[in-house]
Protein backbone atom coordinates (compact mmCIF):
# COMPACT_ATOMS: atom_id res chain seq x y z
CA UNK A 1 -27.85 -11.27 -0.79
CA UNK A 2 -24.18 -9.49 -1.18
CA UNK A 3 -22.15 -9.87 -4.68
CA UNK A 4 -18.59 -9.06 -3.94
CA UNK A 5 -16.58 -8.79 -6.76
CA UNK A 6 -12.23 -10.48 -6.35
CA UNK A 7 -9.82 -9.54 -8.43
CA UNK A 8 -7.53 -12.06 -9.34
CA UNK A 9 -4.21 -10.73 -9.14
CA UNK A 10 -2.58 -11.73 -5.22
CA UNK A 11 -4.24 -13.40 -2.45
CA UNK A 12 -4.75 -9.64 -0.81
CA UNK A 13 -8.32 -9.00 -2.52
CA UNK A 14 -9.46 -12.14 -1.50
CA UNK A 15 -8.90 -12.41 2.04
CA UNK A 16 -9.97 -9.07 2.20
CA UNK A 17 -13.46 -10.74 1.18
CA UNK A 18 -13.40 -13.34 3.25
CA UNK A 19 -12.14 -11.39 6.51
CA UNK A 20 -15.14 -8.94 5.96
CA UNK A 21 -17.90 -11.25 4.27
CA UNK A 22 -17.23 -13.57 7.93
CA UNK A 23 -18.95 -10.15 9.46
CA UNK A 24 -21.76 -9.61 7.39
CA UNK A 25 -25.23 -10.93 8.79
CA UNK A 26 -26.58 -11.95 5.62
CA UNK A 27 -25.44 -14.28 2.27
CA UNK A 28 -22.58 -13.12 0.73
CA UNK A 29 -21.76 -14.66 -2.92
CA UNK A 30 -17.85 -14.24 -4.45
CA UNK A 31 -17.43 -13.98 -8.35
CA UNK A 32 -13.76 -14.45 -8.71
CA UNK A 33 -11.83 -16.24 -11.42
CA UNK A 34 -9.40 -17.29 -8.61
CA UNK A 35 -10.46 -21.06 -7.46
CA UNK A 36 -12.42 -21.25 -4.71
CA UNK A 37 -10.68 -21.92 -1.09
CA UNK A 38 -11.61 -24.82 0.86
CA UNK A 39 -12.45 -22.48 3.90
CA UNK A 40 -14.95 -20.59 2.16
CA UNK A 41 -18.68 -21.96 2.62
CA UNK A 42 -21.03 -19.60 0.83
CA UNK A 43 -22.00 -19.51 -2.81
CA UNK A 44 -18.93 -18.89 -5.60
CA UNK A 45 -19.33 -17.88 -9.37
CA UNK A 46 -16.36 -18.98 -11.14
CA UNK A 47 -15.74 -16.80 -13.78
CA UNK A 48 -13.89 -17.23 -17.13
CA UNK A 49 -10.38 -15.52 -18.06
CA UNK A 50 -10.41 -12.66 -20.25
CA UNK A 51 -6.75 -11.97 -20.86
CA UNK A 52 -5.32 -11.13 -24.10
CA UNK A 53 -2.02 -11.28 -25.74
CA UNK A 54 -3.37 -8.66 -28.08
CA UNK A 55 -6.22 -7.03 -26.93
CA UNK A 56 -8.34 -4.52 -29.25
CA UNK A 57 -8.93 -1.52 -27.44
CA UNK A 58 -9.16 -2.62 -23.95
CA UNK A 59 -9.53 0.80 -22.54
CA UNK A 60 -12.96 2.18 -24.93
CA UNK A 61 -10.19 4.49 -25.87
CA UNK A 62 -9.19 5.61 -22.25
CA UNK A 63 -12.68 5.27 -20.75
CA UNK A 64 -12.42 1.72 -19.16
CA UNK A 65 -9.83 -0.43 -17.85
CA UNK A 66 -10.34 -4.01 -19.80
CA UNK A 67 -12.87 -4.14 -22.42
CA UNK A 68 -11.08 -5.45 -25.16
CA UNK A 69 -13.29 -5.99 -28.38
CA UNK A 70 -14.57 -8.96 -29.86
CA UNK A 71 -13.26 -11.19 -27.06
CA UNK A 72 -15.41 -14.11 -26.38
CA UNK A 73 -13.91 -14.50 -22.44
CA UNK A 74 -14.46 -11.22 -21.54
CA UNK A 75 -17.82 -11.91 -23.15
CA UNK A 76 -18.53 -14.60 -21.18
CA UNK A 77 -17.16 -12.76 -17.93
CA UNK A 78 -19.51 -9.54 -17.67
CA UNK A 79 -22.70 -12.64 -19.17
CA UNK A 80 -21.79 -14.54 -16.03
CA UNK A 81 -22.12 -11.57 -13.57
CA UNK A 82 -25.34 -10.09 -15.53
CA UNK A 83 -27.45 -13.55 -15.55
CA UNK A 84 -26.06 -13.99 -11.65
CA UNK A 85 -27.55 -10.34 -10.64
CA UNK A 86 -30.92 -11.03 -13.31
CA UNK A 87 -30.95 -13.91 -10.78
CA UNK A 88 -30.30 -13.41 -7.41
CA UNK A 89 -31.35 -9.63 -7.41
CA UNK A 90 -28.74 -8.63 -4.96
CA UNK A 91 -29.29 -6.12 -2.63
CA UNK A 92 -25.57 -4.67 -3.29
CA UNK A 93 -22.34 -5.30 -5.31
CA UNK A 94 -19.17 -4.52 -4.16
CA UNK A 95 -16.38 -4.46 -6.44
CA UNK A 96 -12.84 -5.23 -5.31
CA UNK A 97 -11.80 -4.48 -7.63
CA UNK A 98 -13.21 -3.65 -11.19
CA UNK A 99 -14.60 -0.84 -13.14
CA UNK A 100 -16.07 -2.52 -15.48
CA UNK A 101 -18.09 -4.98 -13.08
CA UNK A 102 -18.53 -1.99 -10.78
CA UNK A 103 -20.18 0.07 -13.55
CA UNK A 104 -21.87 -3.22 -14.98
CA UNK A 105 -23.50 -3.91 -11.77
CA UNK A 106 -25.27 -0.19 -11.35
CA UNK A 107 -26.55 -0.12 -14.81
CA UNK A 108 -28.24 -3.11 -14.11
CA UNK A 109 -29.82 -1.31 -10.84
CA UNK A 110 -27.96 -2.24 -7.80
CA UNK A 111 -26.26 -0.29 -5.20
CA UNK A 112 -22.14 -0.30 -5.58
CA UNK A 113 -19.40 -0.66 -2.59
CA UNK A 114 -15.99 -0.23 -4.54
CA UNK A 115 -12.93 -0.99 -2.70
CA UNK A 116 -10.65 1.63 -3.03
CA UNK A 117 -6.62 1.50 -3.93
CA UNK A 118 -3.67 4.43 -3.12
CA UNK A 119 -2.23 6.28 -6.01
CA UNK A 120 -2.84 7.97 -8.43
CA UNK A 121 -6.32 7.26 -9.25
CA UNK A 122 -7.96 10.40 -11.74
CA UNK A 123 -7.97 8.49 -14.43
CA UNK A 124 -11.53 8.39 -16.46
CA UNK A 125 -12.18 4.73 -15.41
CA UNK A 126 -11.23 4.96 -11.75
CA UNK A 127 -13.08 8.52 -11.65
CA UNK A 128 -16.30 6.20 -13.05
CA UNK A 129 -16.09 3.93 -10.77
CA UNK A 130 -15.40 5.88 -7.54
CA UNK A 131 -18.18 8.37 -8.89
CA UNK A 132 -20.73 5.92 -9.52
CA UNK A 133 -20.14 4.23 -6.10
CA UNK A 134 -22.74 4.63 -3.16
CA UNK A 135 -19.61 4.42 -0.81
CA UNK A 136 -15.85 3.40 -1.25
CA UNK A 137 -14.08 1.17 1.17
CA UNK A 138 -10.73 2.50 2.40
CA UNK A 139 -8.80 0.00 4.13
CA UNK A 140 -5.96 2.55 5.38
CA UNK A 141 -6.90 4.95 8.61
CA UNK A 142 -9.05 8.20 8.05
CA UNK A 143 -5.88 10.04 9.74
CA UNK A 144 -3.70 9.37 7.04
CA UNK A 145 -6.00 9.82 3.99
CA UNK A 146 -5.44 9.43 0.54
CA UNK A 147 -4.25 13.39 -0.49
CA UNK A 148 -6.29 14.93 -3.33
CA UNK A 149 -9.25 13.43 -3.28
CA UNK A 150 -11.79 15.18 -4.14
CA UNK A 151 -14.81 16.42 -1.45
CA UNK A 152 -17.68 14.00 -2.72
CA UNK A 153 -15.40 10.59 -2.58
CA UNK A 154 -14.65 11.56 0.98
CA UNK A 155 -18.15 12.32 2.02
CA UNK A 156 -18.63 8.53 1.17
CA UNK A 157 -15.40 7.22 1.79
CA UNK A 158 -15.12 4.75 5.38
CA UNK A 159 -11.55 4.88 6.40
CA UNK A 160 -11.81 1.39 8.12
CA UNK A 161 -8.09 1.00 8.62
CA UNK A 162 -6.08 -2.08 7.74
CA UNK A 163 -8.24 -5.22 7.28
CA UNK A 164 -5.91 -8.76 8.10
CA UNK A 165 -7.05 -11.98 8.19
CA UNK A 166 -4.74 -11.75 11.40
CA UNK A 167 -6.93 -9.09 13.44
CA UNK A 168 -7.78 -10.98 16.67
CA UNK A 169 -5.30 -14.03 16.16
CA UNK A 170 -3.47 -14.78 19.41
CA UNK A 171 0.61 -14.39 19.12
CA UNK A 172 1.90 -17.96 19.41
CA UNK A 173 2.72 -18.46 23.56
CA UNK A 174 6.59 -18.05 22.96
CA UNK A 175 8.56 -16.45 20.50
CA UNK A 176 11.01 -18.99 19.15
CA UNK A 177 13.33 -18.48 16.23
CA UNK A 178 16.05 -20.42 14.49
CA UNK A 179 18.81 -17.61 14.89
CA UNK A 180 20.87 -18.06 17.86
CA UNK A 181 20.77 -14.02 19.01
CA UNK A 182 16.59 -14.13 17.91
CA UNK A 183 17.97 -11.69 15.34
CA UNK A 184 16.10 -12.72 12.59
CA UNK A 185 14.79 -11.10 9.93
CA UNK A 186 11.91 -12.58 7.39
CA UNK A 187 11.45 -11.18 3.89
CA UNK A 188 7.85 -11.13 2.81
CA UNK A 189 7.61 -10.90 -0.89
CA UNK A 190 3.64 -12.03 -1.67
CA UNK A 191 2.12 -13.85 -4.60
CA UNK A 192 1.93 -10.60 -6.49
CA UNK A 193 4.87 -10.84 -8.50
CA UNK A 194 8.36 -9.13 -7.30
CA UNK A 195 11.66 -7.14 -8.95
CA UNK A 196 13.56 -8.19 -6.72
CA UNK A 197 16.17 -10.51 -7.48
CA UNK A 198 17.97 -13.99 -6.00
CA UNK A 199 21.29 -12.06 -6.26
CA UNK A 200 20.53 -9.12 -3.75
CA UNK A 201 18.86 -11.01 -1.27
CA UNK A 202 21.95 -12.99 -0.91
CA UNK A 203 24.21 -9.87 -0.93
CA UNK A 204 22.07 -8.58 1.95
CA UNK A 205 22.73 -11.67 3.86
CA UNK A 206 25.97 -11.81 3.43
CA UNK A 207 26.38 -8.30 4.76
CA UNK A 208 24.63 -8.89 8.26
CA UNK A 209 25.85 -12.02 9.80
CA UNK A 210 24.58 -11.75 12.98
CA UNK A 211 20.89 -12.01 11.74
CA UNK A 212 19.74 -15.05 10.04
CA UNK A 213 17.39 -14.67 6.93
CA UNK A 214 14.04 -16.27 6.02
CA UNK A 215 12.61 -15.40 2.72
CA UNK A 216 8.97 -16.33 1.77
CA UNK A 217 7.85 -16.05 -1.51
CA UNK A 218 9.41 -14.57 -4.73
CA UNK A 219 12.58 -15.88 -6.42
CA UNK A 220 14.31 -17.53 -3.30
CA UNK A 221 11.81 -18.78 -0.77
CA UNK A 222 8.99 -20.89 -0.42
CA UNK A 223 5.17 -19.84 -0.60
CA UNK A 224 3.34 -20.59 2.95
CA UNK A 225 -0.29 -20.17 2.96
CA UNK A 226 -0.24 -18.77 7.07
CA UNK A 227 2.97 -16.98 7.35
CA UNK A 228 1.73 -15.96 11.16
CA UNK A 229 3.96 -17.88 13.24
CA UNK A 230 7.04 -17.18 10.84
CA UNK A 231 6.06 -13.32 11.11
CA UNK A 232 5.61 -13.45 14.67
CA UNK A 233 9.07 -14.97 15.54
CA UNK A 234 10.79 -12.39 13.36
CA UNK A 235 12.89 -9.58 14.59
CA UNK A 236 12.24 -7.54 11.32
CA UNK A 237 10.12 -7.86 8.58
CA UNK A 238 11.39 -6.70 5.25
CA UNK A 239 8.38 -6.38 2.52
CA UNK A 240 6.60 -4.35 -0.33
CA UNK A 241 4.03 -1.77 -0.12
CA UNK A 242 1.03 -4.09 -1.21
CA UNK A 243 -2.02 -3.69 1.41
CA UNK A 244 -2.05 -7.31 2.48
CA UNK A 245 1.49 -7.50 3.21
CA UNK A 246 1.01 -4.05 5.23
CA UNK A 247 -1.39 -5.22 7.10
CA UNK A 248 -0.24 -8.81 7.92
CA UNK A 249 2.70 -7.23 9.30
CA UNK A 250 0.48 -4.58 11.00
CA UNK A 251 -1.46 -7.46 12.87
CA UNK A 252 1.72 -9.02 14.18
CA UNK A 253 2.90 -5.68 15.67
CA UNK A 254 6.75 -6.59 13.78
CA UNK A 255 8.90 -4.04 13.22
CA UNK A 256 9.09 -3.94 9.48
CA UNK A 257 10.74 -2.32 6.70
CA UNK A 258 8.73 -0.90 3.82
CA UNK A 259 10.57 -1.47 0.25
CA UNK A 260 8.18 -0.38 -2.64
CA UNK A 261 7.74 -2.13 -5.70
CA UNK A 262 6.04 -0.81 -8.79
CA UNK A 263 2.79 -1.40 -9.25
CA UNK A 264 -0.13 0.85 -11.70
CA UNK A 265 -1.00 4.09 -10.66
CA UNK A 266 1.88 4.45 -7.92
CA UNK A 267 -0.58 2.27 -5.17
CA UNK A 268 2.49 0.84 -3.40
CA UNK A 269 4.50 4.12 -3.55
CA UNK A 270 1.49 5.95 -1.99
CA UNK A 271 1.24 3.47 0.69
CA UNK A 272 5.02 3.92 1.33
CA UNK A 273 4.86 8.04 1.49
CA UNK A 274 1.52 7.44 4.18
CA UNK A 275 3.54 4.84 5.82
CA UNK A 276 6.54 7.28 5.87
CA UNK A 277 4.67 10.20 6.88
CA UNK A 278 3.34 8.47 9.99
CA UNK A 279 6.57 7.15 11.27
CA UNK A 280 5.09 3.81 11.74
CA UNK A 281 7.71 1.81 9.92
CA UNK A 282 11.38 2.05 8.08
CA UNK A 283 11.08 2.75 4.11
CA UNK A 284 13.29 2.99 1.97
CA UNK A 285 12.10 3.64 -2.22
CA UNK A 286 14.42 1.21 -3.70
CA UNK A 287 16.55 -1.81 -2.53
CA UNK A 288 19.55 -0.89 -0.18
CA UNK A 289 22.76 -1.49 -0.73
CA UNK A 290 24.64 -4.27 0.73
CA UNK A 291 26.57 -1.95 3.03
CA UNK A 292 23.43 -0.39 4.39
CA UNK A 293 22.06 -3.64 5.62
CA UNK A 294 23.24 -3.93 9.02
CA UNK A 295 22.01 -0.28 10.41
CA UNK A 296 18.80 -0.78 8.84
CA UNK A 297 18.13 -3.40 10.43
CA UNK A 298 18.69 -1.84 13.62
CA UNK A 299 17.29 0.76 13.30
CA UNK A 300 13.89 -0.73 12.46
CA UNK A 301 14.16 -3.03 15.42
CA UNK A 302 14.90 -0.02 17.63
CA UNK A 303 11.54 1.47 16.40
CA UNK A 304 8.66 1.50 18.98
CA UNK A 305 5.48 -0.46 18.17
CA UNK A 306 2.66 2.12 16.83
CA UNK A 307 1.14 -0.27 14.58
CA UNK A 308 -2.40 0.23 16.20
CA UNK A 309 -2.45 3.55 14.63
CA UNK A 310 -2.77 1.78 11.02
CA UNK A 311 -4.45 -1.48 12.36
CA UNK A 312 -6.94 -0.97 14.65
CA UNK A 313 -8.14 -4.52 14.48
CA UNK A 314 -11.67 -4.30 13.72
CA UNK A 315 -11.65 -3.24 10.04
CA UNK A 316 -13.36 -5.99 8.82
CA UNK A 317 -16.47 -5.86 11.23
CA UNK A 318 -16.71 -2.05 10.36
CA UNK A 319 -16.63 -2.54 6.76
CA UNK A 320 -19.06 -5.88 7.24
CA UNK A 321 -21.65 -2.70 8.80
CA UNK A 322 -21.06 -0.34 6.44
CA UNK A 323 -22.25 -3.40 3.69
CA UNK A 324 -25.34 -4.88 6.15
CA UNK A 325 -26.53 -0.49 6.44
CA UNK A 326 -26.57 -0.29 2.56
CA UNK A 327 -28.13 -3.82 1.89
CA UNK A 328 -30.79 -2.82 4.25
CA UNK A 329 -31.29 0.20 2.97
CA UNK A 330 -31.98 -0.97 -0.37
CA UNK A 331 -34.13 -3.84 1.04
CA UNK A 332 -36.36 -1.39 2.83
CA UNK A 333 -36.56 0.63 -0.88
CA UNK A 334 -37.40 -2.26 -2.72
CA UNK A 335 -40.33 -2.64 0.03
CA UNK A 336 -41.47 0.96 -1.12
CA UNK A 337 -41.54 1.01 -4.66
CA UNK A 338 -43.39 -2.73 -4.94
CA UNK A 339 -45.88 -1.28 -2.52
């Protein structure tokens, strides 16, 4: 038996799990406060909120991440994980992603998989939890590590490259598209939250009017639950720096500009500097300007297709081994000791 730990902000962390959990041989279990998908068959632990207006120390002055004092959800939260691992005895946890359950789960004995994130990440919680791990998941490729990182999270770091629930889909047979020329270009903006406003993304339309624009998500466009076919018609793919919508786009093979959004500790920045660095896609740190539209747009069409560097297509299955290795591992130790 797995625990695997999803965070509930985005979609990203969770079909991270299921893409790699739909690898590994043995049970996996999800503890998530998100609501449990109708594709997903194993055992769920729905956990309780434990958000605060005003939260009393949340950090263990600077220690943790979410802790807040004297609040009964948060309470609740870390009593539902403990009682599920006094139960189950998994054979590993893997966090993705959480300190706090991270560190939870190895004082109460069991082996720790934390997924990690880009940015800056030397703060005393994240330095607890990547210390504490027996290995850290890096779903970006070892060529274009994280920089800084210290010797010791390396040594147990496996670069596994992007991880889609697209990895292996088929392209749809043709590639139709609504816009006359098949210039079309398809904003992706996630269920993350965006800064981007209704206003801009009409400016920017208004300034290329030979490509026709499809915005999903954020403040103008519908949600859709499988943006594939919509992603695969596109000419251009305009997003943010989250790892989902990197790699979603990195399945497809679309040409795609990079726009980076904030987000804590600089993740989406530092994905947009590795992205940068290995010429793989058009970025640009802030929203252009109207006027800029039209050659950007161009320009990343005109780019060749290198995606495979970033999305080798079998992250999932090589992150599903590294978890099956450690939970046998610590299967075969349990065998020792009770001998």
């Amino acid at each position: 038996m797995i625990g695997y730990y999803v965070h509930h902000q985005g979609r990203g962390h969770l079909h991270r799990a299921q893409c790699i959990a739909a690898h590994v041989p043995c049970e996996v279990t999800v503890l998530s406060s998100l609501s449990r998908p109708s594709g997903w068959l194993g055992p769920w632990v729905s956990l309780p909120a434990d958000t605060a207006l005003e939260p009393l120390d949340p950090t263990a002055r600077g220690r943790l991440h979410w802790a807040p004092l004297h609040h009964p959800g948060h309470r609740e939260r870390m009593g539902v994980i403990a009682d599920w691992i006094r139960r189950e005895e998994p054979r590993l946890f893997v966090s993705d992603v959480s300190v706090e359950a991270a560190a939870l789960a190895r004082l109460m004995g069991v082996p720790v998989v934390v997924a990690a994130m880009r940015g800056d990440r030397y703060d005393e919680a994240h330095r607890l939890g990547y210390d504490l791990a027996d290995a850290l998941l890096a779903p970006w490729p070892g060529s274009l590590p994280e920089p800084g990182w210290p010797a010791h999270w390396l040594a147990k770091t496996l670069h596994t490259g992007s991880i889609s629930r697209y990895d292996g889909r088929a392209r749809p047979a043709f590639r139709s598209s609504a816009a006359p020329s098949g210039k079309e270009v398809v904003v992706m903006l996630g269920a993350g939250g965006t800064d981007l406003d209704a206003e801009r993304l009409r400016e920017a339309a208004a300034a290329t009017p030979d490509w026709m624009w499809t915005v999903l998500g954020g403040p103008e466009g519908p949600w859709i639950e499988d943006p594939w076919p919509v992603l695969c018609r596109a000419r251009v793919v305009v997003t943010h720096a989250g790892q989902n919508a990197i790699a979603e786009c990195a399945a497809a093979r679309v040409p795609t500009i990079v726009i980076p959004q904030e987000r804590p500790y600089g993740e989406q920045h530092a994905t947009a500097r590795a992205l940068r660095a290995s010429g793989l896609v058009t970025v640009r740190d802030t929203w252009p300007k109207p006027p800029d539209w039209a050659g950007l747009l161009e320009e990343a069409a005109a780019r060749p297709d290198c995606w495979a560097q970033w999305s080798p297509g079998d992250g999932a299955r090589r992150a599903a081994g590294l978890l099956a290795r450690l939970s046998s591992r610590a299967s075969r130790r349990n065998a020792c000791a009770q001998q």
